[in-house]
C-alpha atoms as a PDB file:
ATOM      1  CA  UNK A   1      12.780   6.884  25.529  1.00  0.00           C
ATOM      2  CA  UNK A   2      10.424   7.307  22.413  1.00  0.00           C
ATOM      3  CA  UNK A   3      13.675   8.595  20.527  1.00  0.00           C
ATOM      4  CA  UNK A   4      15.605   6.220  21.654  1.00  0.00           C
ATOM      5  CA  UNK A   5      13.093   3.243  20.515  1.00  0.00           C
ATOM      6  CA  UNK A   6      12.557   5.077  16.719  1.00  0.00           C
ATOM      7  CA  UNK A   7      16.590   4.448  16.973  1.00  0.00           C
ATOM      8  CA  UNK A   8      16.403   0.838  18.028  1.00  0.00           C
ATOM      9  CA  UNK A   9      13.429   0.303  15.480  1.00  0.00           C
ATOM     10  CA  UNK A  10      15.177   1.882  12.469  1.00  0.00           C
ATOM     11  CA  UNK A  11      18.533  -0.395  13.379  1.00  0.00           C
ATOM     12  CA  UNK A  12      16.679  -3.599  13.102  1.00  0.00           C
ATOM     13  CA  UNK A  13      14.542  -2.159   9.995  1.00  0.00           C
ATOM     14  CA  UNK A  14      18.101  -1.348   8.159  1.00  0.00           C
ATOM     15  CA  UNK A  15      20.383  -4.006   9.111  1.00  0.00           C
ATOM     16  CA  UNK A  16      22.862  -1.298   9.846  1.00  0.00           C
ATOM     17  CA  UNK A  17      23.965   1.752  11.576  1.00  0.00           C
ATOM     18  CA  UNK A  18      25.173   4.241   9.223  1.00  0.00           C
ATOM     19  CA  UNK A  19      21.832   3.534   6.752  1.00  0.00           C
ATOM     20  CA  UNK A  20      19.816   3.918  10.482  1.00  0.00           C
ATOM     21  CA  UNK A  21      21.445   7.057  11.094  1.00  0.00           C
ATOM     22  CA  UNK A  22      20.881   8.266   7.442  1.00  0.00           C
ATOM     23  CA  UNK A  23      17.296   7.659   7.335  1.00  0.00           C
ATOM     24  CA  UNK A  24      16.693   9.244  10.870  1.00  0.00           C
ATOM     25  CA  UNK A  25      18.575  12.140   9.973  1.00  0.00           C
ATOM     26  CA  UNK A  26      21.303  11.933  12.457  1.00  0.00           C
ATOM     27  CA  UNK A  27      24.828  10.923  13.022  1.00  0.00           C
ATOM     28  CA  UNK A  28      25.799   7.472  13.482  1.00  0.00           C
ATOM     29  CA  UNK A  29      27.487   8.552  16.931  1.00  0.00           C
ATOM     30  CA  UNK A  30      24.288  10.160  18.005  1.00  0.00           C
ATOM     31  CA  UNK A  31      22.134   6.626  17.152  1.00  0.00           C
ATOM     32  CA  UNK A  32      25.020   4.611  19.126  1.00  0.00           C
ATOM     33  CA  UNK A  33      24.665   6.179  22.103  1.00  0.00           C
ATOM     34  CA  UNK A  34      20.996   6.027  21.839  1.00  0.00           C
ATOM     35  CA  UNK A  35      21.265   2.420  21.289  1.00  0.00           C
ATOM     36  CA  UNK A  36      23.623   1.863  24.395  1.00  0.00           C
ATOM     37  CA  UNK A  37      21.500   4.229  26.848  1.00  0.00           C
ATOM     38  CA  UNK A  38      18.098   2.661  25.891  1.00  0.00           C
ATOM     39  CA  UNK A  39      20.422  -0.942  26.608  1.00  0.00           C
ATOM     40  CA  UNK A  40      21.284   0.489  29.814  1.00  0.00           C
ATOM     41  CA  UNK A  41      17.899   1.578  30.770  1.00  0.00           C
ATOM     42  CA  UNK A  42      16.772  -1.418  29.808  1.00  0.00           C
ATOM     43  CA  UNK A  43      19.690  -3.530  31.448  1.00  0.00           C
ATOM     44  CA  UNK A  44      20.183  -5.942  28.212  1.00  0.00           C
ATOM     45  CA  UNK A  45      22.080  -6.149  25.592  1.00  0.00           C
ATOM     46  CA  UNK A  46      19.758  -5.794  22.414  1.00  0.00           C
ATOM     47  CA  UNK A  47      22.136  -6.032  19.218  1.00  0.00           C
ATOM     48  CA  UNK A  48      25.070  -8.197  18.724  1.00  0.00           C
ATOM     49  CA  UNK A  49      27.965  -5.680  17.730  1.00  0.00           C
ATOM     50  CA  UNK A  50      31.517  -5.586  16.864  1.00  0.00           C
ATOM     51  CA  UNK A  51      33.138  -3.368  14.765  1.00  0.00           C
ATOM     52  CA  UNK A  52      29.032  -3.679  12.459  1.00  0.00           C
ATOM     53  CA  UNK A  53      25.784  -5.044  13.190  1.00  0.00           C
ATOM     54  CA  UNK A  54      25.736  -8.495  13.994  1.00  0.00           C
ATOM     55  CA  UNK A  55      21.677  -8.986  14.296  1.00  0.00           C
ATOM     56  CA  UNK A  56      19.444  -8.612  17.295  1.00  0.00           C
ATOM     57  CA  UNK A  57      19.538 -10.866  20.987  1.00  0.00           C
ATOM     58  CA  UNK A  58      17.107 -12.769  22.282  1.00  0.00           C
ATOM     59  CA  UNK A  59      16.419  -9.972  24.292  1.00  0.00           C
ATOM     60  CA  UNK A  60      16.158  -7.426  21.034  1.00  0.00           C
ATOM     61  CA  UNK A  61      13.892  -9.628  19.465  1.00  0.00           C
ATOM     62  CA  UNK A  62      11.246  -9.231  22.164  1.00  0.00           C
ATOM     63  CA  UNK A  63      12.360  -5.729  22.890  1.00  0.00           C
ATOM     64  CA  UNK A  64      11.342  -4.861  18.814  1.00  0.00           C
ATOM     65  CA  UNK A  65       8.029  -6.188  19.375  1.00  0.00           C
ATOM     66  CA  UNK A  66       7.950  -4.105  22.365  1.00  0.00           C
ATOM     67  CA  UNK A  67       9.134  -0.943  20.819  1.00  0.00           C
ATOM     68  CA  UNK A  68       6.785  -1.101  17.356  1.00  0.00           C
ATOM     69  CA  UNK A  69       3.993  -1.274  19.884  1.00  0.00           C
ATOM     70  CA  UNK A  70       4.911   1.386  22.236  1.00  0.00           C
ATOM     71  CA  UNK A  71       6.012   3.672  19.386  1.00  0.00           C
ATOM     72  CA  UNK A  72       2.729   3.036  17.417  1.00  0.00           C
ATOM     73  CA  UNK A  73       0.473   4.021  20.356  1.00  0.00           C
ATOM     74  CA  UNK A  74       2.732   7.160  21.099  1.00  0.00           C
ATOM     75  CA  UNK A  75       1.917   7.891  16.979  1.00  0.00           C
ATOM     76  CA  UNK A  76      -1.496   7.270  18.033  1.00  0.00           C
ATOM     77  CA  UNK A  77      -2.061   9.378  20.787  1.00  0.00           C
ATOM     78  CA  UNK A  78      -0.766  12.454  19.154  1.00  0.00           C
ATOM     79  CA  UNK A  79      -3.496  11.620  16.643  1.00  0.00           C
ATOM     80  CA  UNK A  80      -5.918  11.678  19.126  1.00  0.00           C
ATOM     81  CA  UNK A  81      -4.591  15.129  20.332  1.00  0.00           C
ATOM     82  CA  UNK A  82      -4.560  16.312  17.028  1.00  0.00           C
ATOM     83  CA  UNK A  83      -8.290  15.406  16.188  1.00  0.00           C
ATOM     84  CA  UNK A  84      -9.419  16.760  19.118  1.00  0.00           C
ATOM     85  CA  UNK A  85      -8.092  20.406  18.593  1.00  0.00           C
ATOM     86  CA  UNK A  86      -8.433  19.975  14.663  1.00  0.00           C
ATOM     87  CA  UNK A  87     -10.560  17.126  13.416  1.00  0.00           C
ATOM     88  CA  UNK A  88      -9.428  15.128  10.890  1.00  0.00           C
ATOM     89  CA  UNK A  89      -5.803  16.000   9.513  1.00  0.00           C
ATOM     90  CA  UNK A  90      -2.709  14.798   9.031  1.00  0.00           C
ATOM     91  CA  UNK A  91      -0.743  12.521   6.564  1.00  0.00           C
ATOM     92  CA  UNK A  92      -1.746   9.278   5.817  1.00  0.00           C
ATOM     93  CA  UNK A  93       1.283   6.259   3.934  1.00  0.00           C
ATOM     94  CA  UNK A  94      -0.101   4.007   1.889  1.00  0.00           C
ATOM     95  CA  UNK A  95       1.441   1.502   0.041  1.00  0.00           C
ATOM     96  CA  UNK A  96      -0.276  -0.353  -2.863  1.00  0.00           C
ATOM     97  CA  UNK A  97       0.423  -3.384  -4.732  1.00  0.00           C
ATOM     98  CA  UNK A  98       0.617  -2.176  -8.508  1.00  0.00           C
ATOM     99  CA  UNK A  99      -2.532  -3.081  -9.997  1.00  0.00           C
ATOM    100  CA  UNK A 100      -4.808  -1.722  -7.485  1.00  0.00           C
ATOM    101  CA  UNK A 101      -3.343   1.938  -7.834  1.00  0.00           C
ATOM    102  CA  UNK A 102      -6.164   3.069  -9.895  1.00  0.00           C
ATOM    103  CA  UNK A 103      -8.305   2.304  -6.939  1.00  0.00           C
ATOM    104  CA  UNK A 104      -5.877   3.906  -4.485  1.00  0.00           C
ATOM    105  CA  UNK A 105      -6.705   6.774  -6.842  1.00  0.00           C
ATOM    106  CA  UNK A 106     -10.575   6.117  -6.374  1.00  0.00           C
ATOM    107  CA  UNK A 107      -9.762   5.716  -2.463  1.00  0.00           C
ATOM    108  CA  UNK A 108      -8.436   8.960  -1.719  1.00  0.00           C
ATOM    109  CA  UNK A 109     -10.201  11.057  -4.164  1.00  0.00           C
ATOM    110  CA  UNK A 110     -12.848   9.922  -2.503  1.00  0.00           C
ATOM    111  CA  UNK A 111     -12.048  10.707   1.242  1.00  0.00           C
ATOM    112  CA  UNK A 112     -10.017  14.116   0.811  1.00  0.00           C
ATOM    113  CA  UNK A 113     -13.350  14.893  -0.801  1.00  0.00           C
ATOM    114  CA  UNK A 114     -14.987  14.538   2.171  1.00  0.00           C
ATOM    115  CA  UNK A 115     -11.345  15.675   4.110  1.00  0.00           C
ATOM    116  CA  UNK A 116      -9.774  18.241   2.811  1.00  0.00           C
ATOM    117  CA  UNK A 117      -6.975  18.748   5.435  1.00  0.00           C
ATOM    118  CA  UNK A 118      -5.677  15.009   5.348  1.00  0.00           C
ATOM    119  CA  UNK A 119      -2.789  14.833   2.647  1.00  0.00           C
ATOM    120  CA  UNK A 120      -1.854  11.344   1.007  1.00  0.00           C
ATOM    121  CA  UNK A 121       1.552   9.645  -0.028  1.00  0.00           C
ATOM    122  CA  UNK A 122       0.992   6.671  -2.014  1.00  0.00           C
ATOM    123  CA  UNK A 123       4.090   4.031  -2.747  1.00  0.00           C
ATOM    124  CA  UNK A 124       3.926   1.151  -4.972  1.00  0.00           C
ATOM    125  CA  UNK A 125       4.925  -1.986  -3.491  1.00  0.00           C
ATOM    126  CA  UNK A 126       4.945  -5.546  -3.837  1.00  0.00           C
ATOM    127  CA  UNK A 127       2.579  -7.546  -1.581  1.00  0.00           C
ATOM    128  CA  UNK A 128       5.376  -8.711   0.640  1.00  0.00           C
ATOM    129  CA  UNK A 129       7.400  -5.126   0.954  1.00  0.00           C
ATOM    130  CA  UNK A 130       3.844  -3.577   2.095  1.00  0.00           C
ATOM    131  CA  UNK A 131       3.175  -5.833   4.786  1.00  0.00           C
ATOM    132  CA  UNK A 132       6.871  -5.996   6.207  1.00  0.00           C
ATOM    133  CA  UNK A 133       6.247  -1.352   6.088  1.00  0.00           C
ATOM    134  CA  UNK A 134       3.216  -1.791   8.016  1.00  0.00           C
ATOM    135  CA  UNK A 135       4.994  -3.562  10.826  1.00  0.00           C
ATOM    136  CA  UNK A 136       7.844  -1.155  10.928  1.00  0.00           C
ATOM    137  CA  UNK A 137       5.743   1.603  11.090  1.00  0.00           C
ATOM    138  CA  UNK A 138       7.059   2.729   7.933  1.00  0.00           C
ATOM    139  CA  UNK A 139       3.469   3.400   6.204  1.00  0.00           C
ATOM    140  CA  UNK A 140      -0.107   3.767   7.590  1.00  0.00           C
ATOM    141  CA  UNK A 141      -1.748   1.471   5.515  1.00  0.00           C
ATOM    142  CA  UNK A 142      -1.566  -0.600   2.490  1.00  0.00           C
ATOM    143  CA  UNK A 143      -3.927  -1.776  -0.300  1.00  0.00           C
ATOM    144  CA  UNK A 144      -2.574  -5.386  -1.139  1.00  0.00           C
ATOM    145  CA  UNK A 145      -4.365  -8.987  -1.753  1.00  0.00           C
ATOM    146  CA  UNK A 146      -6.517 -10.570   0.960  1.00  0.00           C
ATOM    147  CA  UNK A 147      -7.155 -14.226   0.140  1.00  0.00           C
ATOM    148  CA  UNK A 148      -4.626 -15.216  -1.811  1.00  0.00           C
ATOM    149  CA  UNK A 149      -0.936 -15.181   0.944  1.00  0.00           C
ATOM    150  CA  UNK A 150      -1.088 -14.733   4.551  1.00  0.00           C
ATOM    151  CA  UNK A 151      -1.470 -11.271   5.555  1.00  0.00           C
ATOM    152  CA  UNK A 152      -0.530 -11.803   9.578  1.00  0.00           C
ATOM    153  CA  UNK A 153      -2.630 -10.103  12.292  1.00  0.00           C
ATOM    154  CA  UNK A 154      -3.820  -7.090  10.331  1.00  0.00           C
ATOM    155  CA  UNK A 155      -7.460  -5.154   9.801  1.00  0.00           C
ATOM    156  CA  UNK A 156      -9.168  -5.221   6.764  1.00  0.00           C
ATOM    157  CA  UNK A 157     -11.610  -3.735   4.470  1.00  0.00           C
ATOM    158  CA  UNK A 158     -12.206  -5.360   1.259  1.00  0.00           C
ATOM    159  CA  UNK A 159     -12.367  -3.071  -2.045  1.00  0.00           C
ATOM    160  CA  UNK A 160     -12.958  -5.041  -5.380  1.00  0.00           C
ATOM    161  CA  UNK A 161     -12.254  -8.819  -6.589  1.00  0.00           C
ATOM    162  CA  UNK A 162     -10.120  -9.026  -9.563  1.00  0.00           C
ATOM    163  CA  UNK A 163     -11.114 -10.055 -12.811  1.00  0.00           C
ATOM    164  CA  UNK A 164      -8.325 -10.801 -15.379  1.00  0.00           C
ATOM    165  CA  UNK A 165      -7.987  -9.371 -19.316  1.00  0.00           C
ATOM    166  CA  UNK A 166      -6.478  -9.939 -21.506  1.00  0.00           C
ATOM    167  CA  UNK A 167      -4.419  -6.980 -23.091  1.00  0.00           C
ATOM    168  CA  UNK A 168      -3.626  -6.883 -27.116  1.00  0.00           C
ATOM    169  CA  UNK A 169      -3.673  -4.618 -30.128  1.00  0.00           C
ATOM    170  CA  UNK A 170      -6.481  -4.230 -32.155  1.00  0.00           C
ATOM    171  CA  UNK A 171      -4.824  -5.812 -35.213  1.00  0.00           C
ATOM    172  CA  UNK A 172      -3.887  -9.202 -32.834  1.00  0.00           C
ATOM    173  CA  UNK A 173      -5.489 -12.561 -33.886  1.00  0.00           C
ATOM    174  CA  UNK A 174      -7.417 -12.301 -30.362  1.00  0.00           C
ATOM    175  CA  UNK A 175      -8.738  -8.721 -31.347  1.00  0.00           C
ATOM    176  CA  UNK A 176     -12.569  -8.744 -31.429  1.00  0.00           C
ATOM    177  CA  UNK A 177     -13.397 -11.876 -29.386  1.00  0.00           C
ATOM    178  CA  UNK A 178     -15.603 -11.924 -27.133  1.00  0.00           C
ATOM    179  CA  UNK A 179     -13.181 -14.118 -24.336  1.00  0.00           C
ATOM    180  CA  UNK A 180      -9.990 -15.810 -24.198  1.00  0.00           C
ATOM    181  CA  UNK A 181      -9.128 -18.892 -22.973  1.00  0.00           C
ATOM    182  CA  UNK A 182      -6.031 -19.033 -20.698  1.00  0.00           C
ATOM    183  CA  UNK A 183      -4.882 -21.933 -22.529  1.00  0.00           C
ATOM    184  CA  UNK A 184      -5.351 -20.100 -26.025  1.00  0.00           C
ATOM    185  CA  UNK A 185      -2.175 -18.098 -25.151  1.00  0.00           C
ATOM    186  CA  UNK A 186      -0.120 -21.146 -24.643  1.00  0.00           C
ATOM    187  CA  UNK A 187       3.139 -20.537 -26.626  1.00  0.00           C
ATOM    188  CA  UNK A 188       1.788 -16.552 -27.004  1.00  0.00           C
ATOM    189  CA  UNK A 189       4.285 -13.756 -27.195  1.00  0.00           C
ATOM    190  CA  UNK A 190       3.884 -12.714 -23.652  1.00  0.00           C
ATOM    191  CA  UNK A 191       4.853  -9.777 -20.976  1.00  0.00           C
ATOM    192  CA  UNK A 192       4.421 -10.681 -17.155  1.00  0.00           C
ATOM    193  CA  UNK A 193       4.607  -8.640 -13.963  1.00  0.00           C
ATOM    194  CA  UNK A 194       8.437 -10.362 -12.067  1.00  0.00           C
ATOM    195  CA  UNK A 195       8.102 -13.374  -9.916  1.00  0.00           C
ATOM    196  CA  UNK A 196       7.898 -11.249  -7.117  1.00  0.00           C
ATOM    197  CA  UNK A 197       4.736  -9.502  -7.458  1.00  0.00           C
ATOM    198  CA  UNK A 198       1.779 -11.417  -5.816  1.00  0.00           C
ATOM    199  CA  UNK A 199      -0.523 -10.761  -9.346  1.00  0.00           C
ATOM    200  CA  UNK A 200       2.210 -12.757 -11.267  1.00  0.00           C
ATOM    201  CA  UNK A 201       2.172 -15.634  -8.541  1.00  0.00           C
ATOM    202  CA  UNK A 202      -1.959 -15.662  -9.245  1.00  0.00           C
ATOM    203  CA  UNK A 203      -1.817 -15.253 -13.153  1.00  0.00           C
ATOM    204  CA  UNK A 204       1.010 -18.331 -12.765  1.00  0.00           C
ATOM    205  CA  UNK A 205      -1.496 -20.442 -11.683  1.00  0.00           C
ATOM    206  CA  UNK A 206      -4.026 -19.870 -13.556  1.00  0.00           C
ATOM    207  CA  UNK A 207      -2.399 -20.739 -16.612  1.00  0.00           C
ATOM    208  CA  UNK A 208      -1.096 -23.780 -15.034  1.00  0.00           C
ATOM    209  CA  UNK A 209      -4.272 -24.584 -14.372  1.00  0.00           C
ATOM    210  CA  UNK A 210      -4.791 -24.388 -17.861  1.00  0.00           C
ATOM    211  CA  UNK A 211      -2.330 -26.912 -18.237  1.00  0.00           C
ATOM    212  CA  UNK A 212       0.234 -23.924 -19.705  1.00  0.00           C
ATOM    213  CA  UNK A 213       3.252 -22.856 -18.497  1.00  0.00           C
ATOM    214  CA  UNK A 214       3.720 -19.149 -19.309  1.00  0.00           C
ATOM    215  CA  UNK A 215       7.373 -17.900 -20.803  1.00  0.00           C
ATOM    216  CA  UNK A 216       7.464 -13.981 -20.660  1.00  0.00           C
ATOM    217  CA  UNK A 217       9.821 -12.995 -23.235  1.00  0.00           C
ATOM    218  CA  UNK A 218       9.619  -9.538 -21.170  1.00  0.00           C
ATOM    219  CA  UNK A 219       8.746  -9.416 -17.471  1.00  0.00           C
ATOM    220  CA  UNK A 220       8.551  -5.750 -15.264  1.00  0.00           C
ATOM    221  CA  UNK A 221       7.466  -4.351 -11.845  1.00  0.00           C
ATOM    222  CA  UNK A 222       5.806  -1.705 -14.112  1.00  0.00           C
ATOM    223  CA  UNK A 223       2.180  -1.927 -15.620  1.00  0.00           C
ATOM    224  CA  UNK A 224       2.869   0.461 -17.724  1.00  0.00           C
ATOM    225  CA  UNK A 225       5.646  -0.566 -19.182  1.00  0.00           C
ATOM    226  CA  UNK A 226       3.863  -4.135 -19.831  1.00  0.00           C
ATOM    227  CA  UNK A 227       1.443  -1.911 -21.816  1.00  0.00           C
ATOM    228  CA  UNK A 228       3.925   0.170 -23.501  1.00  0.00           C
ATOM    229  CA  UNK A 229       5.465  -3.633 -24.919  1.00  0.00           C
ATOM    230  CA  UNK A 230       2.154  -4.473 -26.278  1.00  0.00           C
ATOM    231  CA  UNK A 231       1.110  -1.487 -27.985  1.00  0.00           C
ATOM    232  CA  UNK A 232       4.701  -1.219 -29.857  1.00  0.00           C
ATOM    233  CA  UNK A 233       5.967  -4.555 -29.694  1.00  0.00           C
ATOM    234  CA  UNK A 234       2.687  -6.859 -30.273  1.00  0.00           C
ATOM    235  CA  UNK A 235       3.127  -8.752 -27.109  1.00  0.00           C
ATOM    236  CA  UNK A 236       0.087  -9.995 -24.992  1.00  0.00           C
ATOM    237  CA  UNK A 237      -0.170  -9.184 -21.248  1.00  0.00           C
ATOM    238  CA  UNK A 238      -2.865  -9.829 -19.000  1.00  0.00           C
ATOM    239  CA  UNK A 239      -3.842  -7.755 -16.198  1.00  0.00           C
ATOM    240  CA  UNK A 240      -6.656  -6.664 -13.549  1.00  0.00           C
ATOM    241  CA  UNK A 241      -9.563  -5.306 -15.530  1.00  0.00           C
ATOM    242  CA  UNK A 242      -9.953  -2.111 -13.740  1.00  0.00           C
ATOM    243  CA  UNK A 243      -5.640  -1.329 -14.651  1.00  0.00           C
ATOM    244  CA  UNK A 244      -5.706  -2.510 -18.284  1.00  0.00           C
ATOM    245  CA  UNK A 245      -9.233   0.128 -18.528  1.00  0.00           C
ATOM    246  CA  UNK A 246      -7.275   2.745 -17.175  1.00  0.00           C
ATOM    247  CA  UNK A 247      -3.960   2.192 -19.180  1.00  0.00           C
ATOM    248  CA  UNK A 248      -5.419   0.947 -22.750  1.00  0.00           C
ATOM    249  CA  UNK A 249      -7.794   4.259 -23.012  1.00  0.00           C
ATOM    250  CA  UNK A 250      -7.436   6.075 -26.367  1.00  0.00           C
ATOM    251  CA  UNK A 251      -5.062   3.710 -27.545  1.00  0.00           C
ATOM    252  CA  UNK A 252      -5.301   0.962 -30.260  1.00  0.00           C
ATOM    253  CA  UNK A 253      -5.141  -1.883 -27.610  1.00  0.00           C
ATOM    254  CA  UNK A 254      -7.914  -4.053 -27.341  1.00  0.00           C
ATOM    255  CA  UNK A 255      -9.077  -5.763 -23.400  1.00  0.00           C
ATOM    256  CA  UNK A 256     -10.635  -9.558 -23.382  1.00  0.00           C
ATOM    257  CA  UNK A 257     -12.178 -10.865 -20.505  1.00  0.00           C
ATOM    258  CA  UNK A 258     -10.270 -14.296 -19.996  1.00  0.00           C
ATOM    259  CA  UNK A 259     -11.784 -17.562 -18.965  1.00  0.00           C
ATOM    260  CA  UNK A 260     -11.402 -21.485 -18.161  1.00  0.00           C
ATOM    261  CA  UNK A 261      -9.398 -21.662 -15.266  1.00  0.00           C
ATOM    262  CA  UNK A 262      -8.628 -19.819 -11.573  1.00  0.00           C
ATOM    263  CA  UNK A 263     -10.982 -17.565 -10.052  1.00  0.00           C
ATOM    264  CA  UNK A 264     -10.191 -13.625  -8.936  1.00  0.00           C
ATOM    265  CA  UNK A 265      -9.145 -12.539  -5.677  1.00  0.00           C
ATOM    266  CA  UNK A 266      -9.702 -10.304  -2.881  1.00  0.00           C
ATOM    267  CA  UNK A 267      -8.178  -6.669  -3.287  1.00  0.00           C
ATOM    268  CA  UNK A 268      -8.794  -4.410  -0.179  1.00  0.00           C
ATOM    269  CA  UNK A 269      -7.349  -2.223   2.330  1.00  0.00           C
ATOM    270  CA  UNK A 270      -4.917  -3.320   5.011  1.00  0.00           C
ATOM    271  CA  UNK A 271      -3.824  -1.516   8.247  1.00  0.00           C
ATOM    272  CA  UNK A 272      -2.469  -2.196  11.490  1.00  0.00           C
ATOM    273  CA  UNK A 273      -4.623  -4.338  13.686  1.00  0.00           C
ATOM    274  CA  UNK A 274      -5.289  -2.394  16.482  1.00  0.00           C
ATOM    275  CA  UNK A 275      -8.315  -0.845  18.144  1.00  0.00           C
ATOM    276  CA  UNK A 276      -9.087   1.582  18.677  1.00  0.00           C
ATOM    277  CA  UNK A 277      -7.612   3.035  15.032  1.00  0.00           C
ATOM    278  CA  UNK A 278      -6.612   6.900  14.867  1.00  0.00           C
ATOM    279  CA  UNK A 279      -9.191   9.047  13.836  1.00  0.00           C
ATOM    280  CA  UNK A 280      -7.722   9.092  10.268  1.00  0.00           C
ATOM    281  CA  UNK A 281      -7.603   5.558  10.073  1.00  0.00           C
ATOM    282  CA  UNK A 282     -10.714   5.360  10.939  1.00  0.00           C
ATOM    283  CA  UNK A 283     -11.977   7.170   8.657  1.00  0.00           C
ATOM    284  CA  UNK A 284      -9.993   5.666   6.093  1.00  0.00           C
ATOM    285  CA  UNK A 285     -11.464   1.955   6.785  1.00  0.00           C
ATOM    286  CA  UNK A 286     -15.080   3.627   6.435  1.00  0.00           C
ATOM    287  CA  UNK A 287     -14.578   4.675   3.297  1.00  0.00           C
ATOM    288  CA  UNK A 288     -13.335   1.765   1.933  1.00  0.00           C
ATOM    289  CA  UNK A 289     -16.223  -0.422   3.303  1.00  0.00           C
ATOM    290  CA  UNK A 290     -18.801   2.321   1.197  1.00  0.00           C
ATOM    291  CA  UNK A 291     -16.591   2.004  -1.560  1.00  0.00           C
ATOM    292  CA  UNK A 292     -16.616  -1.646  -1.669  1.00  0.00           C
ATOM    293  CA  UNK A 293     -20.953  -1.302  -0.741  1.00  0.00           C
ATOM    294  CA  UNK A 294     -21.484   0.113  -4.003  1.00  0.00           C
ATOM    295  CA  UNK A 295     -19.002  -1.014  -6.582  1.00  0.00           C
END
């Protein structure tokens, strides 16, 4: 049954049988006649089929809700198992907006420290991708924005607030001052995360509530690559403080605390709400909570 409902789950996830099959590792024929014995153990129909997917019933719909759950605390009891005979182990999936993977750095430095036999795969991901792979079990955990969008039924542990800089060269008109003014860099030769990413969404309004509307000559998914546009192109970006610290080091780029309009917001780690968490999880939350204690 557990096999059968990783099938059903990784159908809906996909949108599609053959990509299903693919990222199960099996044949398409073997996930179909998963999919039609779990229906007949079941006794309802749970996708709409013909010769391709044609979306979930009525009935799938509350049979998905049914099967994350079910699979999740099947996950979780080999956890249990596990900890009991080994203590903490395991892998842990997170998934982290792009501007908080220094602290995802900070994070699990941190707890294998402490954990030796836990092993980490961190994915960077926009706000919205992290909290959809949280509900289909896809990743563990995710280290995303707080306050800002609705997160859904989830547990958290704040980390940091976000404070915004402003990233130039050191031979820019703004180099040397001791702030920056979101309006200031109205008409500015500017690089911007894409629409898409929650920190763009935030920096957005801030400088419309500096009464500018920002035009990114360049936009990316990729901090980096808005840093590699400033330092040989001469544009101005503006990012999380702890990021443009980590990025700018050793390099002629100059970072400006900016002022006059929005505030920060909350940056901290997300997981599945459900209690109790797997040892690891746990463990996890804990260390966030002292990390966010002392920093």
């Amino acid at each position: 049954m557990l096999d059968k409902l990783e099938m059903f789950i990784a159908v809906a996830k996909e949108g599609h049988f053959g990509r299903a099959a693919q990222s199960l590792g099996i044949t398409q024929p073997t996930l179909s006649a998963g999919i039609k014995q779990l229906e007949e153990q079941l006794g309802v129909q749970l996708i709409f089929r013909g010769s391709r997917y044609g979306g979930l019933t009525p009935e799938g719909q509350s049979a998905l809700v049914w099967a994350r759950k079910i699979v999740g605390d099947a996950r979780q009891l080999r956890e249990e198992m596990r900890f009991s005979r080994h203590g903490l182990a395991g892998q842990l999936r997170i998934a982290v907006i792009p501007t908080a993977l220094t602290w995802a750095g900070k994070l699990t430095t941190r707890f294998t420290e402490k954990h030796p036999n836990v092993r980490f795969t961190i994915l960077s991901r926009t706000s919205i991708e992290i909290l959809t792979m949280i509900e289909n079990l896809d990743v563990d955990a995710g280290i995303s924005y707080l306050d800002n969008e609705p997160t859904g039924r989830v547990s958290t542990e704040p980390l940091y607030e976000e404070r915004y800089m402003l990233v130039c060269r050191s031979d820019s008109p703004f180099a040397g001052r001791s702030e920056v003014r979101w309006r200031d860099l109205d008409g500015q030769k500017l690089c911007l995360l894409t629409p898409d990413m929650q920190n763009r969404r935030i920096i957005n309004k801030n400088f419309e509530s500096a009464g500018v509307v920002p035009e990114a000559t360049v936009e990316s998914n990729s901090t980096v690559v808005l840093v590699a546009n400033v330092l040989e192109g001469g544009f101005l970006t503006v990012l999380p403080a702890d990021m443009a610290r980590f990025l700018t080091g050793g390099k002629p780029l100059e970072i400006i605390p900016l002022s006059g309009a929005g505030r920060g917001h909350s940056v901290g780690l997300v997981a599945p709400f459900r209690e109790p968490h797997t040892p690891v999880l746990d463990a996890l939350l804990s260390e966030a909570r002292r990390m966010s204690e002392v920093s």
